[in-house]
C-alpha atoms as a PDB file:
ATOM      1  CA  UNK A   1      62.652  94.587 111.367  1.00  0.00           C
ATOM      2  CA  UNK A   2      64.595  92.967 108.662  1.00  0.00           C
ATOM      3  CA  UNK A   3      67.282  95.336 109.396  1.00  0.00           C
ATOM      4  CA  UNK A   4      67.437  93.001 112.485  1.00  0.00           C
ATOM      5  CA  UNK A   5      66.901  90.076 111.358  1.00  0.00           C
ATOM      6  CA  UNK A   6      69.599  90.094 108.718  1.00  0.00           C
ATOM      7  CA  UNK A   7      71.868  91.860 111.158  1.00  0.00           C
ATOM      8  CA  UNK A   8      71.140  88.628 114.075  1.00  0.00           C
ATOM      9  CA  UNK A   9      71.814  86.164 110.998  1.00  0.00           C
ATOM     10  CA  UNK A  10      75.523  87.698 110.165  1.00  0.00           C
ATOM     11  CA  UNK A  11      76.215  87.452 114.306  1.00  0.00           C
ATOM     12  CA  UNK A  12      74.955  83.954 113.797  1.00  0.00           C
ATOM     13  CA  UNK A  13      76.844  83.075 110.860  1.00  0.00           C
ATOM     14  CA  UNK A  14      80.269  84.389 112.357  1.00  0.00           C
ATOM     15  CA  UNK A  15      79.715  82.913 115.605  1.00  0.00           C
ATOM     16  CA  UNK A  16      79.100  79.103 113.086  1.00  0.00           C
ATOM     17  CA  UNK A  17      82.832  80.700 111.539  1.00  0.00           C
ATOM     18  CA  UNK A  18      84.480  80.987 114.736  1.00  0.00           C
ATOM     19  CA  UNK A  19      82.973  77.409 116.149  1.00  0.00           C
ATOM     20  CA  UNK A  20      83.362  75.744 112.718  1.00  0.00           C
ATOM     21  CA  UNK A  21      85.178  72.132 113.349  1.00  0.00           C
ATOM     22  CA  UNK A  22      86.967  70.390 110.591  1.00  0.00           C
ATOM     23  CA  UNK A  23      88.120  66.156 111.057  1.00  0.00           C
ATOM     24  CA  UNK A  24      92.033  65.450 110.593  1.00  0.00           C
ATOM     25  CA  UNK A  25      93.194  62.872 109.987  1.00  0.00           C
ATOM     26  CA  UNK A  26      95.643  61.419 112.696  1.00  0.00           C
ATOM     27  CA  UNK A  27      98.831  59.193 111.577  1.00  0.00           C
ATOM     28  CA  UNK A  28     100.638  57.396 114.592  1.00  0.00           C
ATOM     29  CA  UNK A  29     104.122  56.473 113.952  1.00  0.00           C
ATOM     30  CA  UNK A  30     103.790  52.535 115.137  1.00  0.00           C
ATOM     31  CA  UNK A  31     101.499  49.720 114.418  1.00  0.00           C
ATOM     32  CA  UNK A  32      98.834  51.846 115.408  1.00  0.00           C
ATOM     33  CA  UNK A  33      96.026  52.527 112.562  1.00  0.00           C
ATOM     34  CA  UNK A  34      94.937  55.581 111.620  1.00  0.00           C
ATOM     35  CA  UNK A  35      92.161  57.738 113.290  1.00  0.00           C
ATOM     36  CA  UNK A  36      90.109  60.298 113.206  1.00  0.00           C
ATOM     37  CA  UNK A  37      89.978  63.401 114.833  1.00  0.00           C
ATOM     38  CA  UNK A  38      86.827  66.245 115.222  1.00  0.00           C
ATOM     39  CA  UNK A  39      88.740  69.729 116.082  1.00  0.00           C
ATOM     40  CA  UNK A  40      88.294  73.288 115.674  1.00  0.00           C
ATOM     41  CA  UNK A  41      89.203  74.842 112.688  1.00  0.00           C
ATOM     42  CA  UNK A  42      91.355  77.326 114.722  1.00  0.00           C
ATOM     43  CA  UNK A  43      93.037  76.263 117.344  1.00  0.00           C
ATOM     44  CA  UNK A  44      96.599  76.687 118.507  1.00  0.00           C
ATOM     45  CA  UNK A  45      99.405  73.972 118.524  1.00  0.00           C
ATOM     46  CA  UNK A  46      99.811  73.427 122.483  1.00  0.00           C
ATOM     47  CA  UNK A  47      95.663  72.448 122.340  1.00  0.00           C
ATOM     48  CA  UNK A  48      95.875  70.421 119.696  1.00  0.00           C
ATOM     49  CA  UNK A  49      98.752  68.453 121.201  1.00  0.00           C
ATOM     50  CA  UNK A  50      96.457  68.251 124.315  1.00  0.00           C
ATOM     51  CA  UNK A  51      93.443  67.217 122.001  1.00  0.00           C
ATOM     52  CA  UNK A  52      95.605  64.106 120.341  1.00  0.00           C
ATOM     53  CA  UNK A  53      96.735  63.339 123.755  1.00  0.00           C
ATOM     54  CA  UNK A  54      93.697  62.945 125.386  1.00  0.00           C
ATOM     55  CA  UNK A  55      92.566  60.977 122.239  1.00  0.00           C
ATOM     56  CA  UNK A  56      94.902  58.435 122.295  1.00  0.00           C
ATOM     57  CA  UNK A  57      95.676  58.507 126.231  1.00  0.00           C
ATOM     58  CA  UNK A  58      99.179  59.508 125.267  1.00  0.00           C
ATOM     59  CA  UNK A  59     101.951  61.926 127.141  1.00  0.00           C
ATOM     60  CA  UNK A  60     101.329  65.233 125.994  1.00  0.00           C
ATOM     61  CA  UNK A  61     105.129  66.170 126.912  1.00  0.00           C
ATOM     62  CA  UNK A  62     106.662  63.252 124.826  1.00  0.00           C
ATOM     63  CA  UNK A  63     104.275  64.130 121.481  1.00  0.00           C
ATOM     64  CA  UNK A  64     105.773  65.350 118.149  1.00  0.00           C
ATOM     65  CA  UNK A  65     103.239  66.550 115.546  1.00  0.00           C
ATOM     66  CA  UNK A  66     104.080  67.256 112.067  1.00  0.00           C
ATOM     67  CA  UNK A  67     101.738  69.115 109.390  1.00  0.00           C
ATOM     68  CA  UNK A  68     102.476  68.914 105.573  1.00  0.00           C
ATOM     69  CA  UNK A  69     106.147  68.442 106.502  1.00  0.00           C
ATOM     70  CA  UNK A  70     106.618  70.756 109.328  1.00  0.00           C
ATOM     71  CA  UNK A  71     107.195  70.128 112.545  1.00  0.00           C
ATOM     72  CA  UNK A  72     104.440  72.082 115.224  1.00  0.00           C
ATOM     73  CA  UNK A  73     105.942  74.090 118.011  1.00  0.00           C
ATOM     74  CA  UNK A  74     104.460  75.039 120.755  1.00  0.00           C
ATOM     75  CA  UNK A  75     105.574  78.678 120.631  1.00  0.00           C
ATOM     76  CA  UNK A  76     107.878  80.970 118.608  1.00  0.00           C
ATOM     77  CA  UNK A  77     109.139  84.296 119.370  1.00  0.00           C
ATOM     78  CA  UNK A  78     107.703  83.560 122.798  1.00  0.00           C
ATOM     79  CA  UNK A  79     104.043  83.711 121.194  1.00  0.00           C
ATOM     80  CA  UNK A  80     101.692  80.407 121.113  1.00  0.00           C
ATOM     81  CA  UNK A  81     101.771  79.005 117.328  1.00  0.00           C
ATOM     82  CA  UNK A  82      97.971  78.846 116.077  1.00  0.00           C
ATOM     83  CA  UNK A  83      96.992  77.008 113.141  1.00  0.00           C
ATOM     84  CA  UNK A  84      94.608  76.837 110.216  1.00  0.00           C
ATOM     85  CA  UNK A  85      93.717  73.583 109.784  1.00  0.00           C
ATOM     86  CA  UNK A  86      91.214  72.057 106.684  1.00  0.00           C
ATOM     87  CA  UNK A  87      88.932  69.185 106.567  1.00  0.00           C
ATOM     88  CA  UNK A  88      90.675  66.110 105.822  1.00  0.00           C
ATOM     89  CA  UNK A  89      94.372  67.255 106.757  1.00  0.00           C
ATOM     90  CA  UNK A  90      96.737  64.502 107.574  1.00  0.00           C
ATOM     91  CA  UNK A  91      98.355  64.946 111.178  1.00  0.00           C
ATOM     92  CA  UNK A  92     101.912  62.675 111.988  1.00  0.00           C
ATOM     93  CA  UNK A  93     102.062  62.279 115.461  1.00  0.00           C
ATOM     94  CA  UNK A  94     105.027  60.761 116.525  1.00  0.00           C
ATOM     95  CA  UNK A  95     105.938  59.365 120.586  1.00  0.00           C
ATOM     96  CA  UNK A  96     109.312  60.354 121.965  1.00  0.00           C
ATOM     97  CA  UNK A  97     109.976  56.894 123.564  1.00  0.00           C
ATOM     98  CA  UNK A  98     110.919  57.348 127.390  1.00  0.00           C
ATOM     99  CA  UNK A  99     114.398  57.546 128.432  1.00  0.00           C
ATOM    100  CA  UNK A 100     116.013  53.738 129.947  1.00  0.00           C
ATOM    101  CA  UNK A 101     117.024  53.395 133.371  1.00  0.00           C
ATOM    102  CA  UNK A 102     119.659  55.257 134.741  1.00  0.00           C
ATOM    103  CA  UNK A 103     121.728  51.945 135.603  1.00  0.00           C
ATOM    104  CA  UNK A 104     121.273  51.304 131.590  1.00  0.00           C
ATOM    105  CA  UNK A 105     121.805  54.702 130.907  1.00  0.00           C
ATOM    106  CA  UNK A 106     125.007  54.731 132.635  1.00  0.00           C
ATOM    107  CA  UNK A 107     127.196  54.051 129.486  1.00  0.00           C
ATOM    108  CA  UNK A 108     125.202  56.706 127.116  1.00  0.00           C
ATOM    109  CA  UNK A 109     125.585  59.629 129.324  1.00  0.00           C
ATOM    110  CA  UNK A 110     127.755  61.419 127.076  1.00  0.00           C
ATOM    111  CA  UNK A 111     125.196  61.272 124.074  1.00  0.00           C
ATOM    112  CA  UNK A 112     123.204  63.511 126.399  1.00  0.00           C
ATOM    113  CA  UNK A 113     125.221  65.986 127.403  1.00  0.00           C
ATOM    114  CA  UNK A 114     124.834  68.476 124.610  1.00  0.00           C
ATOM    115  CA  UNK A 115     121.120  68.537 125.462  1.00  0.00           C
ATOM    116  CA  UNK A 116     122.048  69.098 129.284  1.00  0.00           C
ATOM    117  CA  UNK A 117     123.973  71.877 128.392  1.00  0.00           C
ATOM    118  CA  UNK A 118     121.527  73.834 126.160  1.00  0.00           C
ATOM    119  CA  UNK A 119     120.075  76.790 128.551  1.00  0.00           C
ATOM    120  CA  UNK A 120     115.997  77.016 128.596  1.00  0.00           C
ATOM    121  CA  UNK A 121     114.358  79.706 130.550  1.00  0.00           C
ATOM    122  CA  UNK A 122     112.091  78.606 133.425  1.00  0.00           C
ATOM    123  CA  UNK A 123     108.583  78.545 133.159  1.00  0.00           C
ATOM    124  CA  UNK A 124     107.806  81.685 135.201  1.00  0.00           C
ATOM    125  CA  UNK A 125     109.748  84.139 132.681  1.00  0.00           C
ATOM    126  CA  UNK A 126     107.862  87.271 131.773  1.00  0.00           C
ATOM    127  CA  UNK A 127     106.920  87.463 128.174  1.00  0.00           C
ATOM    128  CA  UNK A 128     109.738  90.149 127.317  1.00  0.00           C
ATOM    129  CA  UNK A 129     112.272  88.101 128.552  1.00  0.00           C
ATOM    130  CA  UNK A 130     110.948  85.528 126.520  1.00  0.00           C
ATOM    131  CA  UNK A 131     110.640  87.446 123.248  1.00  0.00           C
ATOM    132  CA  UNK A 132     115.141  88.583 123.232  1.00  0.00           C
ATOM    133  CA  UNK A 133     115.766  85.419 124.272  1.00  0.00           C
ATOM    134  CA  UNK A 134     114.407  84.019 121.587  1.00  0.00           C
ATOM    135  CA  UNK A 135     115.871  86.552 119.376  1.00  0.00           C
ATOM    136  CA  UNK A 136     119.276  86.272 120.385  1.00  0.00           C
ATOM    137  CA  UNK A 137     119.264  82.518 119.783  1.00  0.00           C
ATOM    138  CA  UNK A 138     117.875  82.454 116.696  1.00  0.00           C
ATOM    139  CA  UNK A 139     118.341  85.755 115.145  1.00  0.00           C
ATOM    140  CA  UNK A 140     121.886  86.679 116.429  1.00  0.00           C
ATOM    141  CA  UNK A 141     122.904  82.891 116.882  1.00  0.00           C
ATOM    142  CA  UNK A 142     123.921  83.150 120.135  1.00  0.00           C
ATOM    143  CA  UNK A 143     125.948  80.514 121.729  1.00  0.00           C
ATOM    144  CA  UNK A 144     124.096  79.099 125.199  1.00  0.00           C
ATOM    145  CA  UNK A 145     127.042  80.052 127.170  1.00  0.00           C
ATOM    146  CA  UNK A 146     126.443  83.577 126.237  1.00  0.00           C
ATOM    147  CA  UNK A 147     122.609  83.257 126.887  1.00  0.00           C
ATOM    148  CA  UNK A 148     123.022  82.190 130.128  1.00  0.00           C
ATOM    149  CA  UNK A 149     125.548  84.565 131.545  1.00  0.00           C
ATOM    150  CA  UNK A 150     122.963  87.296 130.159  1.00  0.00           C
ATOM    151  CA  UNK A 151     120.125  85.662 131.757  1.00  0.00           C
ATOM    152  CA  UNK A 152     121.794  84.624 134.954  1.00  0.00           C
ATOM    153  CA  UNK A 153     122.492  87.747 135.855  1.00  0.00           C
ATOM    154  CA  UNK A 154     119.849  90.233 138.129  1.00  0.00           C
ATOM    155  CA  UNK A 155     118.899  93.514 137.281  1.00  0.00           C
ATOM    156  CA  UNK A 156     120.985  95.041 139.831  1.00  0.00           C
ATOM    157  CA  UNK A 157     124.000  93.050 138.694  1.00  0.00           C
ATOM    158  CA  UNK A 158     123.730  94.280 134.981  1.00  0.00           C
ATOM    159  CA  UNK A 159     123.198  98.287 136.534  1.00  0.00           C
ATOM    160  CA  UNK A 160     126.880  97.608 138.490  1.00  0.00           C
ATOM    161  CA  UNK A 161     128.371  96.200 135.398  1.00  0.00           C
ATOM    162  CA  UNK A 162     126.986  98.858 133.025  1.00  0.00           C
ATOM    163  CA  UNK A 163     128.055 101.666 135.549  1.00  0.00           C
ATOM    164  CA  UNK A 164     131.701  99.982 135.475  1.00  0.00           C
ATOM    165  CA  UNK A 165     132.255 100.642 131.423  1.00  0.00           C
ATOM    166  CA  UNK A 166     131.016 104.107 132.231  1.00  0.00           C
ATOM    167  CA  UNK A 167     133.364 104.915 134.686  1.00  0.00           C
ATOM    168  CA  UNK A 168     136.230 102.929 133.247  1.00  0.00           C
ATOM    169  CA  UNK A 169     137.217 105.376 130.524  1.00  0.00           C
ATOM    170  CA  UNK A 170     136.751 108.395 133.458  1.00  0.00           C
ATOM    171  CA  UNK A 171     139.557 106.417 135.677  1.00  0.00           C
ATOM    172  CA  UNK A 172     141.850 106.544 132.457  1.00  0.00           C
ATOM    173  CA  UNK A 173     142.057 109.363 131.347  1.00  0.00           C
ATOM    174  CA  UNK A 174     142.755 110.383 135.020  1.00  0.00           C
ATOM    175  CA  UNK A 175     145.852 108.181 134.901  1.00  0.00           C
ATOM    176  CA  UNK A 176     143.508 105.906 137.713  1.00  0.00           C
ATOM    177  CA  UNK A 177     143.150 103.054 135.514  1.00  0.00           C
ATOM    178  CA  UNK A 178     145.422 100.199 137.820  1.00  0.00           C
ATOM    179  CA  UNK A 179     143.827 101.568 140.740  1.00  0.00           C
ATOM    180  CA  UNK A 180     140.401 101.243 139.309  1.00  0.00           C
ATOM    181  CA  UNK A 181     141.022  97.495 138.410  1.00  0.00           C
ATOM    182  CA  UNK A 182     142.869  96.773 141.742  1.00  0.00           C
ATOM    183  CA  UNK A 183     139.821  98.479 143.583  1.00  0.00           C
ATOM    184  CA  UNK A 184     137.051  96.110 141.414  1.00  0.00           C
ATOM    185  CA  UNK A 185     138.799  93.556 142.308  1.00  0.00           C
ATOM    186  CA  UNK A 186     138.981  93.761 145.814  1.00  0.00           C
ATOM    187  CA  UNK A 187     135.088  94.910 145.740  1.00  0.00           C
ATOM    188  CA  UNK A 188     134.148  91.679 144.431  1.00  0.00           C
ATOM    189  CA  UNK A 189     136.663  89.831 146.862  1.00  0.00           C
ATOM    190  CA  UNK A 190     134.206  91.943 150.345  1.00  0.00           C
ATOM    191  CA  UNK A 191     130.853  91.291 148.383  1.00  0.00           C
ATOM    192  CA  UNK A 192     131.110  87.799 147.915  1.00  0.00           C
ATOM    193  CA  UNK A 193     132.591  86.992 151.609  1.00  0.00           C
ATOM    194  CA  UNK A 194     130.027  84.966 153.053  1.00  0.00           C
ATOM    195  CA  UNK A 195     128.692  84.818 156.885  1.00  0.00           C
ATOM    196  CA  UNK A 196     130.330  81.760 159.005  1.00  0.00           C
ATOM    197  CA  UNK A 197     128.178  80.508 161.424  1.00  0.00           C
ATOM    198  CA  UNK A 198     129.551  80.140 164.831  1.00  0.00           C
ATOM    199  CA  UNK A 199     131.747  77.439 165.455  1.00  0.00           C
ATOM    200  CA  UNK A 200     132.873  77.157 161.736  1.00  0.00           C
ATOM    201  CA  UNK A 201     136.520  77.104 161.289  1.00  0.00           C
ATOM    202  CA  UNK A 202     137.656  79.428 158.129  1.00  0.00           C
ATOM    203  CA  UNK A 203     140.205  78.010 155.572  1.00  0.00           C
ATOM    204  CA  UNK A 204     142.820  80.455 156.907  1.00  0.00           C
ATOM    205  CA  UNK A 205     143.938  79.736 160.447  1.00  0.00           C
ATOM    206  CA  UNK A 206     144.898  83.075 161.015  1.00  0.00           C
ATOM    207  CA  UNK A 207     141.177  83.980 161.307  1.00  0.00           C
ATOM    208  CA  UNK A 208     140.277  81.497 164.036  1.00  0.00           C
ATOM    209  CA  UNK A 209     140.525  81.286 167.495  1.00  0.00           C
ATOM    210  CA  UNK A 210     144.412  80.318 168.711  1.00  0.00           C
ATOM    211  CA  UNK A 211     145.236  79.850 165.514  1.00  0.00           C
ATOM    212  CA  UNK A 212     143.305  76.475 164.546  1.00  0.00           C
ATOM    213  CA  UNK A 213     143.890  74.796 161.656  1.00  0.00           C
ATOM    214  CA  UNK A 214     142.084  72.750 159.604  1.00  0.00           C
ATOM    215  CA  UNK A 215     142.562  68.933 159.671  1.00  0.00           C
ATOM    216  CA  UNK A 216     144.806  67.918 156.664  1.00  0.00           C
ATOM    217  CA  UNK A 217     146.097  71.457 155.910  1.00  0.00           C
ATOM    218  CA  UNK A 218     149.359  71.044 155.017  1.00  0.00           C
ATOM    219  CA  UNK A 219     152.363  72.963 156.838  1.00  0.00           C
ATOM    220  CA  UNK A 220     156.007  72.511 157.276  1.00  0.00           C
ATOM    221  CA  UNK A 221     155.039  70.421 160.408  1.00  0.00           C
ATOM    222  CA  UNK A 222     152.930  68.290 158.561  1.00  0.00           C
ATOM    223  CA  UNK A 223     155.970  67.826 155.723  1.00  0.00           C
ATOM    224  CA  UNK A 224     158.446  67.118 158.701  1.00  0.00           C
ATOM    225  CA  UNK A 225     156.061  64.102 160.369  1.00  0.00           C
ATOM    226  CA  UNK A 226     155.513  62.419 156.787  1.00  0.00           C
ATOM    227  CA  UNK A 227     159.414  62.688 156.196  1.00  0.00           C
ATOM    228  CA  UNK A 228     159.637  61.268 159.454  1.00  0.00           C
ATOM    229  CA  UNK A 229     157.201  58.564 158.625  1.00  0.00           C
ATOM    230  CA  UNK A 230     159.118  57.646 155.763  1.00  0.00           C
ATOM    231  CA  UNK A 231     156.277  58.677 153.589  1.00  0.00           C
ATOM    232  CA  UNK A 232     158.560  60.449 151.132  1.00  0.00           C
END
């Protein structure tokens, strides 16, 4: 019987461990005062953001939160951050302002462009995906141009392009190696032909009917009116 008892008091006491709540201490960047806060002592960045949000009816996407000097992310690696937190901790939280109208914003575009360029992976990205992208930008450095081609690309696509370095050394040392190139090359020209739809004219008039042309191509007949018309 007291075998029990102690036993039901330890599943007690860890289940007061996991629940135990701490108050923080919550410093808004602004004329706002501070506040406090009533949160578990566990709890992972991406909740807590949504915990000071809902506290101060503030956007959750335009929050910043920094702890003893660091800066909370959401994730790292591709894994949620969790945190540790301790009664009485002091909790920045700073409001990324909205961005101006676009007829004001008109003039700053090019302060934004470096951000617009940066490559993020969609939402929807499996988790192993998520984990080498994350090490080839910040382990290997990896410039975003880079990222993206590797990302861009389909399974399928990276099989074909795999199989081509394999066979490329095969083609050379059987003297093939122009032949090989020329042949890519005209692969990639078939694959990527697309399907006109009836009644579209193609850029090349020798592939429509009689011999149509496109309005403004420009021929020798077209040269001979414009000389004609004193245009040059």
């Amino acid at each position: 019987m007291a075998t029990m008892i102690q036993s039901s008091s330890c599943v007690s006491g860890e289940g007061e461990e996991e629940k135990k709540m701490v108050d923080i201490t919550l410093k808004t960047i602004g004329p706002s005062p501070p506040s406090r806060l009533r949160v578990p002592s566990s709890i992972t960045v991406y909740d807590l953001r949504k915990l000071v949000a809902s506290n101060g009816h503030l956007p959750v996407d335009n929050l910043r939160l920094i702890l003893r000097g660091n800066v909370l992310l959401d994730t790292k690696d591709g894994d949620d951050v969790s945190l540790q937190l301790n009664d009485g901790d002091s909790l920045i939280v700073a409001v990324k302002p909205k961005p101006p109208p676009k007829h004001v914003r008109e003039g700053f575009e090019d302060e934004d462009d470096d951000d617009n360029l940066k490559f993020q992976l969609p939402q929807s990205t499996s988790r192993w995906k998520r984990k080498l992208f994350y090490f080839l930008q910040d382990k290997l450095k990896l410039p975003d141009i880079i990222l993206m081609a590797v990302f861009s690309l389909s399974l399928k696509m990276w099989i074909l392009i795999v199989t081509w370095f394999i066979l490329a050394p095969v083609a050379h040392r059987w003297d093939l190696g122009p032949l090989y190139i020329l042949g890519t090359g005209f692969c990639i020209i078939f694959v990527n032909l697309g399907q006109r739809r009836h009644g579209d004219l193609s850029a090349y008039s020798i592939f429509n009917e009689d011999f149509r042309e496109l309005p403004g191509t420009l021929n020798a007949d077209r040269l001979d009116q414009d000389i004609r018309a004193g245009q040059f």
